[in-house]
C-alpha atoms as a PDB file:
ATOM      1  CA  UNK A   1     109.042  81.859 105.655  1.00  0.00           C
ATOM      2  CA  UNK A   2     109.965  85.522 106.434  1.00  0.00           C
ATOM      3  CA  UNK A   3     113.653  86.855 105.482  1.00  0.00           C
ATOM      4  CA  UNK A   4     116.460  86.600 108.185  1.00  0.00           C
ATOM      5  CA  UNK A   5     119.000  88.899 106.436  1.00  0.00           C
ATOM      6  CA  UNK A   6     118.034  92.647 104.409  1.00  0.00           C
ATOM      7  CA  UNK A   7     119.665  94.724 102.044  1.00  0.00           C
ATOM      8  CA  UNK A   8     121.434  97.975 103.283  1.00  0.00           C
ATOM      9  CA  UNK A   9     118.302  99.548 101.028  1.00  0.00           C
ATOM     10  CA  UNK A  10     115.692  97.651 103.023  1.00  0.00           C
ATOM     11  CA  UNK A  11     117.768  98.377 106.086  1.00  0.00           C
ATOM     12  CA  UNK A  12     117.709 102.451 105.959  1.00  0.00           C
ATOM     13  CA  UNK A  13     114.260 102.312 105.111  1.00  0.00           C
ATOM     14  CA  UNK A  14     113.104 100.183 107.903  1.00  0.00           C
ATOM     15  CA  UNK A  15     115.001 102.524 110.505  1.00  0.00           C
ATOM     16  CA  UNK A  16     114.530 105.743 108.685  1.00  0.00           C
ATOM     17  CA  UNK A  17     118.001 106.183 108.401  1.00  0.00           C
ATOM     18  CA  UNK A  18     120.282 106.630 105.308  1.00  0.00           C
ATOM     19  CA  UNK A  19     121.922 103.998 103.863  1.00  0.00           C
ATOM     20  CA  UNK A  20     125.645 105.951 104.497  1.00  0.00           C
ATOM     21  CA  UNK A  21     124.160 105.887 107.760  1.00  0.00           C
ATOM     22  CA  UNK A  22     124.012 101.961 107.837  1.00  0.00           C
ATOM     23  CA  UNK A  23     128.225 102.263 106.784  1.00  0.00           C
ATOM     24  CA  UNK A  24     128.831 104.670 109.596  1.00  0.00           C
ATOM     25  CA  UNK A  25     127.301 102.805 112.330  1.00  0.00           C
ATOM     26  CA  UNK A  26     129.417  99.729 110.841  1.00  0.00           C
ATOM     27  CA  UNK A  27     132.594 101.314 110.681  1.00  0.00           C
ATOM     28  CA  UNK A  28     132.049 102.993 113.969  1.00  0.00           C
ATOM     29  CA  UNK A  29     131.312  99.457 115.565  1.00  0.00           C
ATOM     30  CA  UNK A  30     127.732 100.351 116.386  1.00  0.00           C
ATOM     31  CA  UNK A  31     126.817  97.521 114.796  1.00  0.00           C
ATOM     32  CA  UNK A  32     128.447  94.176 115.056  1.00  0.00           C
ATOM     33  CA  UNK A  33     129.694  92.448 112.308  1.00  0.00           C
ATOM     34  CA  UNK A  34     128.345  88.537 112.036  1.00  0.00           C
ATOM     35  CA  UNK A  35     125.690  89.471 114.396  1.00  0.00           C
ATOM     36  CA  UNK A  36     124.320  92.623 112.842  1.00  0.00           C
ATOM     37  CA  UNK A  37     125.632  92.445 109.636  1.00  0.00           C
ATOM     38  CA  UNK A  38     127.383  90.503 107.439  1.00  0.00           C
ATOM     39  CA  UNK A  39     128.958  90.199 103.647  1.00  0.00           C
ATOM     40  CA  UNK A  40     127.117  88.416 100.538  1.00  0.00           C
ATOM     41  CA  UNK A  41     130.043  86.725 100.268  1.00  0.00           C
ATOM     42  CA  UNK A  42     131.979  86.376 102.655  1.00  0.00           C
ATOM     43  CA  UNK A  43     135.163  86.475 101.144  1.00  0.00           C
ATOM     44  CA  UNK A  44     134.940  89.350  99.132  1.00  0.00           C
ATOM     45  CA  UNK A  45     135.233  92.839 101.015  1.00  0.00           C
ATOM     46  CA  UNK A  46     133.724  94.644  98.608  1.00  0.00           C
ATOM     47  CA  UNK A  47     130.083  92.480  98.446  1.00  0.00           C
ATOM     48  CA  UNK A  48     127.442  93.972  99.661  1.00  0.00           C
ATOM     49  CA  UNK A  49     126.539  93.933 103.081  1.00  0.00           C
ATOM     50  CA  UNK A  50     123.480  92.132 104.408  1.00  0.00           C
ATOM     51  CA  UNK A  51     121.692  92.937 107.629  1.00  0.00           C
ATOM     52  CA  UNK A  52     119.986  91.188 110.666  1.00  0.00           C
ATOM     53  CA  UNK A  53     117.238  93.362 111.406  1.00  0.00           C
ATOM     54  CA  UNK A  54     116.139  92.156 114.937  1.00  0.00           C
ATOM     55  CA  UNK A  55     119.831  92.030 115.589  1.00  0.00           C
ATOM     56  CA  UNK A  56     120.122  95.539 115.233  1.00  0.00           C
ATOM     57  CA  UNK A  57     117.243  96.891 116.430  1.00  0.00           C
ATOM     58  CA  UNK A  58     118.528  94.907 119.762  1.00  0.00           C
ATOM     59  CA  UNK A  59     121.942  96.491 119.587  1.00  0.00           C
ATOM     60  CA  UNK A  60     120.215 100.087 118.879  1.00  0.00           C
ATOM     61  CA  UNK A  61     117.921  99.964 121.439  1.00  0.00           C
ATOM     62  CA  UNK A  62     120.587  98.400 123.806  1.00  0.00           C
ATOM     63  CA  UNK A  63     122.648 101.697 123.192  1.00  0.00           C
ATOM     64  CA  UNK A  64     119.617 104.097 123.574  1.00  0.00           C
ATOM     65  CA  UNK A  65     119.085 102.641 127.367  1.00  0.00           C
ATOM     66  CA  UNK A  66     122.312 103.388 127.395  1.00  0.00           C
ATOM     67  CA  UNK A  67     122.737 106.655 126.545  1.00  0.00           C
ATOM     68  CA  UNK A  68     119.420 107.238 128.770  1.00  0.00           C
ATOM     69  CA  UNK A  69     121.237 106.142 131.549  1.00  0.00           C
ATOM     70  CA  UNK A  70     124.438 107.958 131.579  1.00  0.00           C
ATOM     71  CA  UNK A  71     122.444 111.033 131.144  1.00  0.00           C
ATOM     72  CA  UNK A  72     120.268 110.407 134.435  1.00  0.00           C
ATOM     73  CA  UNK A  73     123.869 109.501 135.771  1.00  0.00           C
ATOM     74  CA  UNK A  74     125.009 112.835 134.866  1.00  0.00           C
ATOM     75  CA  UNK A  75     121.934 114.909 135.734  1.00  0.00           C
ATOM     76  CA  UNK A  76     122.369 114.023 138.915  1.00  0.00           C
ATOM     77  CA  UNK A  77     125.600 114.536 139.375  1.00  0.00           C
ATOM     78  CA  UNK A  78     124.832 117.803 139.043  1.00  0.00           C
ATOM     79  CA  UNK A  79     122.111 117.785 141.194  1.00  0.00           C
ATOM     80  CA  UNK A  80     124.373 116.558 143.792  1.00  0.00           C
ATOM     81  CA  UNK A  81     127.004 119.301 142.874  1.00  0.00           C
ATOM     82  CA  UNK A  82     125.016 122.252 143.147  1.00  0.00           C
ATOM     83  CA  UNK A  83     123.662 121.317 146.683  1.00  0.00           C
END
């Protein structure tokens, strides 16, 4: 049986990221809380913080199309505005 739910360690080392990364992206609501992440215990705001993996890499990747997106958006705006 394979692990549902990673440390913030295992976390920032499976995306290459730091793991004051991992808080930004929480606190910025990159990632969602009870779907990407969620508390040891639940009850106590200062436990540590465990995270979905495939969760987040759906979520990250989900905001890269994005991002892609609105910059084709944009780029052709410009396109448009220049002719």
């Amino acid at each position: 049986m394979t692990k549902k739910w990673y440390s913030q360690k295992e976390t920032a080392e499976y995306f290459s990221i730091s793991e004051r990364t991992c808080l930004t992206m929480r606190q910025t609501g990159m990632l969602i809380e009870g779907t990407c992440w969620r508390r040891k215990i639940p009850q106590n705001p200062n436990s540590h913080v465990l995270y979905h993996l495939e969760n987040c890499e759906e979520v990250l990747n989900g905001l890269q199309r994005a991002r892609s997106m609105e910059q084709d958006l944009l780029i052709k705006k410009k396109e448009v505005a220049s002719a």
